[in-house]
Protein backbone atom coordinates (compact mmCIF):
# COMPACT_ATOMS: atom_id res chain seq x y z
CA UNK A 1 0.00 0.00 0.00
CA UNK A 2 1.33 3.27 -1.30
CA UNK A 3 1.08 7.09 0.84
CA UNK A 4 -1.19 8.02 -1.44
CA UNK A 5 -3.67 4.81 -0.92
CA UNK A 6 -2.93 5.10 3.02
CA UNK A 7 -3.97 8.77 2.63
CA UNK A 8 -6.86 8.78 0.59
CA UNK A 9 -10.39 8.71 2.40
CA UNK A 10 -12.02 5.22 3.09
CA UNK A 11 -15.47 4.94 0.53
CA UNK A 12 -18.37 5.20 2.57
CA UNK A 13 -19.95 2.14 0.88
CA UNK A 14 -23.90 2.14 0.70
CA UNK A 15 -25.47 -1.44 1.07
CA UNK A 16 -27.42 -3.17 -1.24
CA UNK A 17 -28.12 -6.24 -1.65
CA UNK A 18 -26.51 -8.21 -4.95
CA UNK A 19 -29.81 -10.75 -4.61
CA UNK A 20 -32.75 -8.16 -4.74
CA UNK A 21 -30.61 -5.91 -7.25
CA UNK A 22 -30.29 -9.17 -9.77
CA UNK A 23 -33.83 -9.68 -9.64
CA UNK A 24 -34.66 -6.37 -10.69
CA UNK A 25 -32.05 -6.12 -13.01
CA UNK A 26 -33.47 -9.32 -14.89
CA UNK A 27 -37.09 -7.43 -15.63
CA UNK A 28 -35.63 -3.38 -15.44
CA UNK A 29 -32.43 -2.30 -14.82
CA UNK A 30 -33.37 0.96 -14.13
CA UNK A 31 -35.09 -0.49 -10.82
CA UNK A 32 -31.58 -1.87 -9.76
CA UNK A 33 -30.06 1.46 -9.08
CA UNK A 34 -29.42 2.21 -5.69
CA UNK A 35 -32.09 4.60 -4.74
CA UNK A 36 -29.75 6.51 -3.00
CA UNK A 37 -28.63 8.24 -6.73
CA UNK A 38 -31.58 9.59 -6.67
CA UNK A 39 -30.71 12.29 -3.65
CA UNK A 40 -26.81 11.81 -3.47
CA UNK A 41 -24.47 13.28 -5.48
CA UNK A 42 -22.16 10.06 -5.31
CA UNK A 43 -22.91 6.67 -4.16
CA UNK A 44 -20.73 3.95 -3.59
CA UNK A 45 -21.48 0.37 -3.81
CA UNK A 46 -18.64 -3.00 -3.85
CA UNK A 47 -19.73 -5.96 -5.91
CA UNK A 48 -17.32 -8.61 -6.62
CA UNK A 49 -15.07 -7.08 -4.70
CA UNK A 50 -15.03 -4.35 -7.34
CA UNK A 51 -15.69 -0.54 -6.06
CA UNK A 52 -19.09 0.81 -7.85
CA UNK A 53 -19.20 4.55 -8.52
CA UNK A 54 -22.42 6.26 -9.00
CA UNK A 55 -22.51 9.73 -10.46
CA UNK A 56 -25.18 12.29 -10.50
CA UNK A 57 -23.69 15.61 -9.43
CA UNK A 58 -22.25 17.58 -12.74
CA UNK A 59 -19.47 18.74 -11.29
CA UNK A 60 -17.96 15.18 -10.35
CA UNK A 61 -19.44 13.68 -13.53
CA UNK A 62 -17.49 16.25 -15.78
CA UNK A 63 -14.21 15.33 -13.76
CA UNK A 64 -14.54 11.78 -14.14
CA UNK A 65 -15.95 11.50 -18.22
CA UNK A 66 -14.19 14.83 -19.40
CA UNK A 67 -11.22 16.03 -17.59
CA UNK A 68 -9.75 12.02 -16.75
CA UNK A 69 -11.72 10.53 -20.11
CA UNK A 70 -8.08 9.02 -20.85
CA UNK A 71 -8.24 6.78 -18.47
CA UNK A 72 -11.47 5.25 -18.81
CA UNK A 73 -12.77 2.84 -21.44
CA UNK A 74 -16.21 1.63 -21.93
CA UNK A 75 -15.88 -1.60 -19.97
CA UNK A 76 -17.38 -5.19 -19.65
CA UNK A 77 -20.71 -4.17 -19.42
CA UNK A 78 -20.69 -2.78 -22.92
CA UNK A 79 -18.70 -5.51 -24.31
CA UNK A 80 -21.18 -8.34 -23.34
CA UNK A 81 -24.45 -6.26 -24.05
CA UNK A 82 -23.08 -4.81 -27.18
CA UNK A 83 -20.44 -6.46 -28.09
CA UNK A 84 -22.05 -9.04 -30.17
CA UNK A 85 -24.22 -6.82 -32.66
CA UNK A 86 -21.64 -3.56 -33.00
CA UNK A 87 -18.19 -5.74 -33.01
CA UNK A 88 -15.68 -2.85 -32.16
CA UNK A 89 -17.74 0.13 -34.05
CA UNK A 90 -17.76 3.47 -32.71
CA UNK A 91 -20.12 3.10 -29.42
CA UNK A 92 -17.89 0.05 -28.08
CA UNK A 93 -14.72 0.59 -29.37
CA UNK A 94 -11.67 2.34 -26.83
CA UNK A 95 -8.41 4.05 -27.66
CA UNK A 96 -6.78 4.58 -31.11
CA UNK A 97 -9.35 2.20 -32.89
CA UNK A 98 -12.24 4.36 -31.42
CA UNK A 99 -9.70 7.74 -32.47
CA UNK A 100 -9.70 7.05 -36.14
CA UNK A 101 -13.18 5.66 -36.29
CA UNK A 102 -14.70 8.88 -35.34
CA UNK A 103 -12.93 11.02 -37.65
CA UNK A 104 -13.68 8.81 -40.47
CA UNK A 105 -17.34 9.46 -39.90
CA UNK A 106 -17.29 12.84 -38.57
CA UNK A 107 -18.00 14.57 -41.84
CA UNK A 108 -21.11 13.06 -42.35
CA UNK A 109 -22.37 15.05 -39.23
CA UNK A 110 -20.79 18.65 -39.91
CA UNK A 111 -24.00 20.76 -40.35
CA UNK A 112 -23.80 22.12 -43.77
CA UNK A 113 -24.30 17.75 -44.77
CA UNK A 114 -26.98 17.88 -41.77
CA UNK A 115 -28.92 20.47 -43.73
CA UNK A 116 -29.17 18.76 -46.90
CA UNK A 117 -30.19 15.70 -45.27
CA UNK A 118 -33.56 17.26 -44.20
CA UNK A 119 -35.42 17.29 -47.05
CA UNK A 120 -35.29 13.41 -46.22
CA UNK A 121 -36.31 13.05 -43.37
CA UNK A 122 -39.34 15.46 -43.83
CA UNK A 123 -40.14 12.78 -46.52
CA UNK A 124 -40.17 9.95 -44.09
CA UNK A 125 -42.71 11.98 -41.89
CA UNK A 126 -44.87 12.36 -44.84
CA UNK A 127 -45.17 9.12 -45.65
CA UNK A 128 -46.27 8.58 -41.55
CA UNK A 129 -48.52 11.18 -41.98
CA UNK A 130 -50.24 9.67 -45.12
CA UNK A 131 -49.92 5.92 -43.45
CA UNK A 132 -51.62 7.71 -40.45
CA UNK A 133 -54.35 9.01 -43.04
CA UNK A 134 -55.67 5.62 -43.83
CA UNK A 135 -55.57 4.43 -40.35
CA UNK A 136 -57.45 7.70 -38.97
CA UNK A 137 -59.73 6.77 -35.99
CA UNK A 138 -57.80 3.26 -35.72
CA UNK A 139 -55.72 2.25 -32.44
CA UNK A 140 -51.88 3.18 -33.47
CA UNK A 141 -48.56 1.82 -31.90
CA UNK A 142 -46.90 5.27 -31.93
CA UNK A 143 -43.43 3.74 -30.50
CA UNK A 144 -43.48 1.14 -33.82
CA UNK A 145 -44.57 3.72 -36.21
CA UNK A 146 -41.64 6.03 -34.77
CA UNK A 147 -39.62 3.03 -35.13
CA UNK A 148 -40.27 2.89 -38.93
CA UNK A 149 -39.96 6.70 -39.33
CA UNK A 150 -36.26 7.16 -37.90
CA UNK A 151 -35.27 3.40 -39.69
CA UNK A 152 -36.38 4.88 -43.01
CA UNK A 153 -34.49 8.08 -42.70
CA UNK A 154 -31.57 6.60 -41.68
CA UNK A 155 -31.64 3.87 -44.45
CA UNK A 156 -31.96 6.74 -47.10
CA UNK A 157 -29.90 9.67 -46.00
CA UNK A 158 -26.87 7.02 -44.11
CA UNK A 159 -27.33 4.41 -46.95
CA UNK A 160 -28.57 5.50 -50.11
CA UNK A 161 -31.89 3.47 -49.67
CA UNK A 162 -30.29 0.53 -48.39
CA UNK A 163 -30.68 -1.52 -51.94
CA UNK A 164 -33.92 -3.40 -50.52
CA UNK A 165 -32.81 -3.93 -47.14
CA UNK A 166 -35.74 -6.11 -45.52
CA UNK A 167 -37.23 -2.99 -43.05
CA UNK A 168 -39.64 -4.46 -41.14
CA UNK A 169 -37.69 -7.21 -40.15
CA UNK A 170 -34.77 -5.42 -39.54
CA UNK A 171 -36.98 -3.52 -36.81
CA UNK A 172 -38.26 -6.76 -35.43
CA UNK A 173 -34.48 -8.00 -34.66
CA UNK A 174 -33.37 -4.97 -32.88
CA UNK A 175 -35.90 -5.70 -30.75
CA UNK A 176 -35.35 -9.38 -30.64
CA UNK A 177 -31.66 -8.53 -29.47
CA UNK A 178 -32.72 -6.39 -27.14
CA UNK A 179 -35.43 -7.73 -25.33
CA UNK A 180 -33.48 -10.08 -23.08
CA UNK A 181 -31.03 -7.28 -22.17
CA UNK A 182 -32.21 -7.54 -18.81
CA UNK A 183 -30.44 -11.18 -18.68
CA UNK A 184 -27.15 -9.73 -20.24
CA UNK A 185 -26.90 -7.13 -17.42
CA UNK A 186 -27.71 -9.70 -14.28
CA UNK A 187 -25.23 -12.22 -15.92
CA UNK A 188 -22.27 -9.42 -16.20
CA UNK A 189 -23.32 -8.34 -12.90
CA UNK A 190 -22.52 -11.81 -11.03
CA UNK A 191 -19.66 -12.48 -13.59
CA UNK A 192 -21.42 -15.45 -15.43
CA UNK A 193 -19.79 -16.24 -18.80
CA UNK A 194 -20.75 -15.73 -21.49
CA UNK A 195 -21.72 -18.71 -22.91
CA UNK A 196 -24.79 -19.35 -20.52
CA UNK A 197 -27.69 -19.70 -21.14
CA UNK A 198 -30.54 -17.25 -20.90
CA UNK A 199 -34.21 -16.60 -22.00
CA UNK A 200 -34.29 -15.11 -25.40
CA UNK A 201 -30.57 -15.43 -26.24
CA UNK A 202 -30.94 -17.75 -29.51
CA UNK A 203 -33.47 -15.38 -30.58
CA UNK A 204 -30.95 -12.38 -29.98
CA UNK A 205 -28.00 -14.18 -31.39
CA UNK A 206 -30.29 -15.02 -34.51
CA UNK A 207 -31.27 -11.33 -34.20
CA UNK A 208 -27.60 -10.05 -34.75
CA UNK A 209 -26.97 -12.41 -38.09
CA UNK A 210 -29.50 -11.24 -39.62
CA UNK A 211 -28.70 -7.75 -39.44
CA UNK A 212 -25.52 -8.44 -39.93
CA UNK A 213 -25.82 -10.47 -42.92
CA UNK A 214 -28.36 -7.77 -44.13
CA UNK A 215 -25.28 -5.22 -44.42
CA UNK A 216 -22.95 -7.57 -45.60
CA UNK A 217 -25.14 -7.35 -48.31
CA UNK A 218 -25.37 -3.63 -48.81
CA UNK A 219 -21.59 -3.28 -48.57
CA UNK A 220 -20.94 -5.96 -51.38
CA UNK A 221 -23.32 -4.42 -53.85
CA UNK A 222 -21.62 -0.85 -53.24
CA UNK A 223 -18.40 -2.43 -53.58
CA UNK A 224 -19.72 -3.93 -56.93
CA UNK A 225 -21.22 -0.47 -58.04
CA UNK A 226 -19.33 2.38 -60.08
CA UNK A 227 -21.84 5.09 -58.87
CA UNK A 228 -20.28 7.82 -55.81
CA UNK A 229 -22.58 7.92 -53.08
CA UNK A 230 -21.85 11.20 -50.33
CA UNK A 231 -23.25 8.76 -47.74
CA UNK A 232 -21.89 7.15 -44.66
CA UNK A 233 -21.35 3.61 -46.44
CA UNK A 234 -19.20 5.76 -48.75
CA UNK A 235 -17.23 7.30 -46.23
CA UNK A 236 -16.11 4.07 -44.43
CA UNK A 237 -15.60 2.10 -47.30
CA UNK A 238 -13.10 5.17 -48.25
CA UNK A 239 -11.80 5.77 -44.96
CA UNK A 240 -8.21 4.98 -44.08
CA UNK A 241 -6.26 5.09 -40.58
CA UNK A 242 -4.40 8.48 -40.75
CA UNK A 243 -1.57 6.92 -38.62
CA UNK A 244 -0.92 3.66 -40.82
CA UNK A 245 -2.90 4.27 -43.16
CA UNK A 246 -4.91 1.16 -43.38
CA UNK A 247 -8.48 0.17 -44.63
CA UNK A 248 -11.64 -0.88 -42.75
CA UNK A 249 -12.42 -4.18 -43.20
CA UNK A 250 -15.96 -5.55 -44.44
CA UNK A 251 -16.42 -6.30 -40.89
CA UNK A 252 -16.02 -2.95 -39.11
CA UNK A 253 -17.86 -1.26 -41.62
CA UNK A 254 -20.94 -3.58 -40.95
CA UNK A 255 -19.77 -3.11 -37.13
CA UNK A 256 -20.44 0.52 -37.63
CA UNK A 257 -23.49 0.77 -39.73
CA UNK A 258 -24.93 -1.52 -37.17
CA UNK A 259 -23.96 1.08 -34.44
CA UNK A 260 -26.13 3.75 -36.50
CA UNK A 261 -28.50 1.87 -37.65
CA UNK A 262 -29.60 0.62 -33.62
CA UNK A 263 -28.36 3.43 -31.74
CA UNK A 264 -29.30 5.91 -34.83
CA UNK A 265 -32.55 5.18 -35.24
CA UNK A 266 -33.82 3.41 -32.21
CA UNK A 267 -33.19 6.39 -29.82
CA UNK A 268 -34.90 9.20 -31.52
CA UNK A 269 -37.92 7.01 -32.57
CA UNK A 270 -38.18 6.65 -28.53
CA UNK A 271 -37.93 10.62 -27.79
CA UNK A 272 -40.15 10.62 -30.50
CA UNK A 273 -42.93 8.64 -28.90
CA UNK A 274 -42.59 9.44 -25.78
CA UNK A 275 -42.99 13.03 -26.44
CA UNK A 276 -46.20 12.13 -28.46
CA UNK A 277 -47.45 10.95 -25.20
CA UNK A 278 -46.85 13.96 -23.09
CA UNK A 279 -48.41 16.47 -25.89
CA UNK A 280 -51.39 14.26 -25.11
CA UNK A 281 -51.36 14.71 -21.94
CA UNK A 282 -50.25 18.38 -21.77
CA UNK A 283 -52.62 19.76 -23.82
CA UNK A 284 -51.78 23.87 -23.64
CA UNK A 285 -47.86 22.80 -24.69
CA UNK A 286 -49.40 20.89 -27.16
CA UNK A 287 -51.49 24.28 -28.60
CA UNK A 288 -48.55 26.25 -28.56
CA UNK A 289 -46.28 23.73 -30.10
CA UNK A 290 -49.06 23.55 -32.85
CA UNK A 291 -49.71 27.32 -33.12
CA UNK A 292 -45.59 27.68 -33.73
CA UNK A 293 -45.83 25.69 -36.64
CA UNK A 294 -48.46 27.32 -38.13
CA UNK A 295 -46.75 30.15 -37.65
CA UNK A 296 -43.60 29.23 -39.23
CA UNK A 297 -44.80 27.28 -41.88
CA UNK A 298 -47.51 29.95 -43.16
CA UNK A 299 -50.28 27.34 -43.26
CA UNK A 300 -48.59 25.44 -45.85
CA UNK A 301 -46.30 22.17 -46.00
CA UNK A 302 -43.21 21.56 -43.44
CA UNK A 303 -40.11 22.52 -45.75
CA UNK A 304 -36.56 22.66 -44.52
CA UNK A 305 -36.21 26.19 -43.79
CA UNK A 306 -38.91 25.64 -41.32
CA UNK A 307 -37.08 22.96 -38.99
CA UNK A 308 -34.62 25.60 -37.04
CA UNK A 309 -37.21 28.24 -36.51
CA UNK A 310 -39.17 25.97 -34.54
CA UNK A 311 -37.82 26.87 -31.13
CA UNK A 312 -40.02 25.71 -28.53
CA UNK A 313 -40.87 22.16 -30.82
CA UNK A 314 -37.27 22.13 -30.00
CA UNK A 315 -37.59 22.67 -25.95
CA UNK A 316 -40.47 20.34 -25.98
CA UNK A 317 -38.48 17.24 -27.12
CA UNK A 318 -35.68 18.41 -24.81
CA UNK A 319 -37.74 18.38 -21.86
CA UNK A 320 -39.07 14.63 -23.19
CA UNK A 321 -35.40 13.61 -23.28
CA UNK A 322 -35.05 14.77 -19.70
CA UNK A 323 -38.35 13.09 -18.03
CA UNK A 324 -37.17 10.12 -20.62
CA UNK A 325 -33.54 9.58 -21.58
CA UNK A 326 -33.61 7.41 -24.49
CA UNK A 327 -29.89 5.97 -22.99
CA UNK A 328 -30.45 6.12 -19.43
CA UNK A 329 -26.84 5.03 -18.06
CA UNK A 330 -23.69 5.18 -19.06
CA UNK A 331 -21.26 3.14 -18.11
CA UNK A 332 -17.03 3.18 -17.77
CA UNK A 333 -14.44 1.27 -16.58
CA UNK A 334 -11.43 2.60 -14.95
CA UNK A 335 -8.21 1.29 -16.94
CA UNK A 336 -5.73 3.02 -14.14
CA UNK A 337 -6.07 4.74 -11.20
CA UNK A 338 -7.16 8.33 -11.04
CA UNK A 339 -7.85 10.79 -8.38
CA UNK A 340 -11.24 12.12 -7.98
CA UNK A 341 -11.84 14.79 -5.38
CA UNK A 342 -10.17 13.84 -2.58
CA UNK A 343 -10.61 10.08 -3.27
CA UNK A 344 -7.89 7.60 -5.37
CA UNK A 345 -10.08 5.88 -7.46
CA UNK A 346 -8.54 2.20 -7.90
CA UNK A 347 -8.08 1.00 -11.54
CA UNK A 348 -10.95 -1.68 -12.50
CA UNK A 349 -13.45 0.77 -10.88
CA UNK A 350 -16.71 0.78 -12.78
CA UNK A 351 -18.57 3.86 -12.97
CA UNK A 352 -21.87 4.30 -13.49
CA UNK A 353 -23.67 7.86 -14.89
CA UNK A 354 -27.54 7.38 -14.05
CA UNK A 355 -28.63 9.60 -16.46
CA UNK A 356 -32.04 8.81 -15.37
CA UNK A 357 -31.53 9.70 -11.93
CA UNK A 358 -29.95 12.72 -13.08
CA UNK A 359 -32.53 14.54 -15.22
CA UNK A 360 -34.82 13.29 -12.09
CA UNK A 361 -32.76 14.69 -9.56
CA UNK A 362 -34.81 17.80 -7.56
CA UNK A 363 -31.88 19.58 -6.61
CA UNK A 364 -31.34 20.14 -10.22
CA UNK A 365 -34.92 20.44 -11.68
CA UNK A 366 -37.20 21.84 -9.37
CA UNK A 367 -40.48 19.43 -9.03
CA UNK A 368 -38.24 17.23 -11.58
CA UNK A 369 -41.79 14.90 -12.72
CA UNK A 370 -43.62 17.82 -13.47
CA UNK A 371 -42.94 18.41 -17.52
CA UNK A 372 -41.95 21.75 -18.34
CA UNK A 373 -40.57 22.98 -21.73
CA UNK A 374 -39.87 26.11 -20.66
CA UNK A 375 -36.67 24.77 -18.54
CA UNK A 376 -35.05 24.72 -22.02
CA UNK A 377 -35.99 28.30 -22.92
CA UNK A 378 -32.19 30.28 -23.74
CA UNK A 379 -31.68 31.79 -20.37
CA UNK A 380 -32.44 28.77 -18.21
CA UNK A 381 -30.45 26.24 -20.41
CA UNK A 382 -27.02 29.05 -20.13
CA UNK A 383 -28.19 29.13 -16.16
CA UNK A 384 -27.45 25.17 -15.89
CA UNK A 385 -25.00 23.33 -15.54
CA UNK A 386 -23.85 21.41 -18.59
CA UNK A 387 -23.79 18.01 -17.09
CA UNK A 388 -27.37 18.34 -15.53
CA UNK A 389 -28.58 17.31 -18.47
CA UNK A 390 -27.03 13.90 -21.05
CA UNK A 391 -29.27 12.73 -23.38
CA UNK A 392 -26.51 11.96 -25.61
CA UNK A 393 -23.87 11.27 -23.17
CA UNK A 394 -20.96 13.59 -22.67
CA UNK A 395 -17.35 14.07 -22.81
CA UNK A 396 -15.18 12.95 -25.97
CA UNK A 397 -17.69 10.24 -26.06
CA UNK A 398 -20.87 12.14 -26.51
CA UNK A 399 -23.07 10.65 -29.23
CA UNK A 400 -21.41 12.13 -32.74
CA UNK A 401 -25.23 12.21 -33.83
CA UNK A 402 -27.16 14.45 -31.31
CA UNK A 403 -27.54 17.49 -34.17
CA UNK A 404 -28.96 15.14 -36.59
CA UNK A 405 -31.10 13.26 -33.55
CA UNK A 406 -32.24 16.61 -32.97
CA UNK A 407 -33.10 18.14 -36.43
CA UNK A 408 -34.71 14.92 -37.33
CA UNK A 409 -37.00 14.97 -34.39
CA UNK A 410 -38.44 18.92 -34.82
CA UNK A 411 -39.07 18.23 -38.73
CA UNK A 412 -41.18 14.85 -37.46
CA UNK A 413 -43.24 16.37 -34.65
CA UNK A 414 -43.76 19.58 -36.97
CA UNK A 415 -44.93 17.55 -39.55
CA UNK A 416 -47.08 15.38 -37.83
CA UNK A 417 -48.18 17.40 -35.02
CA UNK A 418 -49.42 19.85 -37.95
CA UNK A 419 -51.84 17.38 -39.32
CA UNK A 420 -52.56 15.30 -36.16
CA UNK A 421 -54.03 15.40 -32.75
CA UNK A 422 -52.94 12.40 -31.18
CA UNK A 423 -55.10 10.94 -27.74
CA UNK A 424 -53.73 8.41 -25.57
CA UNK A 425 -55.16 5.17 -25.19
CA UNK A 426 -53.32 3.51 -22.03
CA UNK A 427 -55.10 2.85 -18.80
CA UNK A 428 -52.55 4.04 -17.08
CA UNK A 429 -49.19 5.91 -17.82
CA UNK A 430 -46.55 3.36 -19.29
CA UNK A 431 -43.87 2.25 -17.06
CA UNK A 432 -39.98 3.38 -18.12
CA UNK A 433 -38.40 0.12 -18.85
CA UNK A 434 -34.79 0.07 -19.64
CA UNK A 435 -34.19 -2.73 -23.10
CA UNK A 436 -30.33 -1.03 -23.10
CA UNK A 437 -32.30 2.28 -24.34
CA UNK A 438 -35.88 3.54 -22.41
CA UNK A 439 -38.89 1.53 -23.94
CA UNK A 440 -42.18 2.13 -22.69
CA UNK A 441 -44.13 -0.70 -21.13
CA UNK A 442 -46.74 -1.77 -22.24
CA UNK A 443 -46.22 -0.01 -25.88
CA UNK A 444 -47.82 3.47 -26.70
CA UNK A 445 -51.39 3.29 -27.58
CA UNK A 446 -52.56 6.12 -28.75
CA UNK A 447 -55.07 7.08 -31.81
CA UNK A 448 -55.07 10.11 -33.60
CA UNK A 449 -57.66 12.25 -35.07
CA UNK A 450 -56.88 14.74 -38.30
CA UNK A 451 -56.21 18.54 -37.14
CA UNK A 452 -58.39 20.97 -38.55
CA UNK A 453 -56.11 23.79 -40.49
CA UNK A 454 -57.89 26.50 -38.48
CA UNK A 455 -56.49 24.93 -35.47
């Protein structure tokens, strides 16, 4: 034992029990969390005789994922949940690998491409709207119909169409692999390996060949075809290491397209539906959000000049991505000790960011169940801290898509919410139910009812 260990202050470990936590981990992670993260600003826990960080105050959650991000990587936990369907893309890949990936695809995010792109996904919510036309008065499954929105704009503006890629099936394997997440989690948690068995894993393993198989597919027929594409596929089948200079294979471009396509598309459909829920239920943020388009838009059709005008569209899927992360932890794994506060944080630490807990925490967001657009008004978002709020992670990590998450959302809602008044159906709110992202249980039932254009 070094001066520095002897030194350091002892971790006031909080109890809780390994048993009760792998039960609920099994049906909803979220439930595992110690409830003390929901009060505390940091929580320790041992497991395994591992320490167990828990991180919900900004200032120590910048310090850990920002200022000592170099000596974290993403860990266990995202190797066995993700490991399988994204290979070493850019969500689970550390270090160099991780380095060049990201520049490879960074161009495909700058905003001048972002802009062009919108004319697409405008299209996408047209076809929803017209799909919703036929079905008018009929029970809809807004979380699967948001589902097929985001898929199809990611498929054209990320892919070029895709070539025929099987859509509906695709969706159904996501959620095939991710159903039994719950298992993946316990297992990690109690150090099980991998191999064993679990409800739903043949399914998810059949699940992750499909979709992989699916972009083999799409790769070989670009690779076959003369035409230039300015689309992701394009860029990683062009990109090369800047350091050595070397090629990505066939497999880490389908590890990649796989991390878009799932993370991409499955995480905005969410804040998507979710905030189609609370417009229901809020119906005076649903007027104004209504009135704002018309205002923009003149009366007439959603076109792309519209999308960044619509401010307060904008604050009300913010404040659905706070009552709602779409990725409600994030996880890392300390590669070598650090020093955090006044504590020496021992390598193999796992950290955990609660971004749930966070965006629920009252000493941040006063009456933090109550939603409230107007926390993301201009002067109240420079007034916060800018780790009170993650719904695309943060540090060097933070998700390389949240503009185009963003913009793609507002042209959706404005769309939509400009044709459609949508009523929920549920009994009762849906529970928050953590599948790796934040699925509502049971789905979204909702119906929706065409808006009058004097409205």
């Amino acid at each position: 034992m070094d001066a520095r260990t002897q030194q350091a202050p002892a971790f006031p470990l909080t109890r809780h029990s390994t048993t009760k936590a792998l039960r609920a981990m099994i049906s909803n992670p979220l439930d595992a969390l110690p409830p003390e993260v929901f009060s505390q600003p940091i929580v320790f826990t041992k497991q395994r005789g591992l320490l167990n960080v828990y991180l919900t105050d900004p200032v120590l959650i910048h310090e850990t994922l920002v200022k000592n991000a170099e000596h974290l990587c993403k860990g266990d936990q995202v190797r066995r949940m993700l490991g399988p369907a994204l290979g070493q893309g850019l969500l689970t890949a550390d270090g160099a690998h991780w380095k060049w990936q990201r520049q490879s695809v960074a161009a495909a995010f700058r905003h001048d491409k972002l802009l062009d792109l919108q004319p697409a996904m405008i299209a996408a919510a047209e076809e929803t709207k017209a799909r919703w036309l036929r079905q008018e008065g009929r029970p809809l499954d807004v979380g699967h119909d948001m589902m097929r929105t985001t898929f199809d704009i990611i498929v054209e503006t990320m892919m070029s169409g895709g070539h025929g890629i099987d859509v509906a099936r695709v969706e159904r394997s996501i959620s095939d692999y991710l159903d039994p997440s719950g298992w993946t989690f316990a297992f990690g948690m109690v150090g099980a390996p991998d191999w064993m068995p679990f409800p739903g894993r043949s399914k998810a393993r059949a699940a992750v060949t499909f979709l992989r198989a699916s972009l083999a597919d799409v790769i070989a027929q670009r690779r076959r075809d003369e035409v230039e594409r300015n689309d992701l596929v394009s860029m990683l089948l062009n990109a090369s290491d800047p350091e050595g200079g070397r090629r990505m294979t066939d497999e880490e471009i389908i590890d990649n397209l796989m991390t878009f396509i799932t993370a991409g598309h499955e995480t905005t459909a969410l804040g998507l539906a979710w905030t189609l829920h609370l417009l229901a239920s809020h119906p005076e943020a649903e007027d104004r959000v209504v009135q704002e388009i018309a205002t923009v838009t003149g009366g007439g059709p959603v076109l792309s000049e519209h999308v960044s005008q619509l401010t307060y569209t904008r604050q009300v899927f913010s404040e659905s991505m706070r009552l709602f992360p779409p990725a409600p932890i994030i996880t890392r794994t300390a590669e070598r000790e650090f020093t955090l506060g006044e504590r020496l944080i021992p390598a193999g630490t796992v950290f955990f960011v609660p971004i749930y807990a966070v965006h629920h925490m009252a000493e941040l967001w006063p009456d933090p169940e109550r939603f409230d657009p107007e926390r993301f008004s201009p002067e109240n978002v420079r007034a916060r801290h800018r780790y009170a709020y993650m719904p695309f992670g943060a540090g060097p990590r933070v998700c390389i898509g949240n503009a185009f998450a963003l913009m793609e959302a507002v042209a959706v809602l404005a769309v939509l919410l400009q044709s459609f008044k949508l009523s929920n159906r549920n009994a009762k709110p849906p529970k928050p139910v953590m599948k790796v992202t934040l699925r509502p249980r049971p789905n979204l039932a909702m119906v929706g009812k065409r808006r009058l254009q004097s409205a």
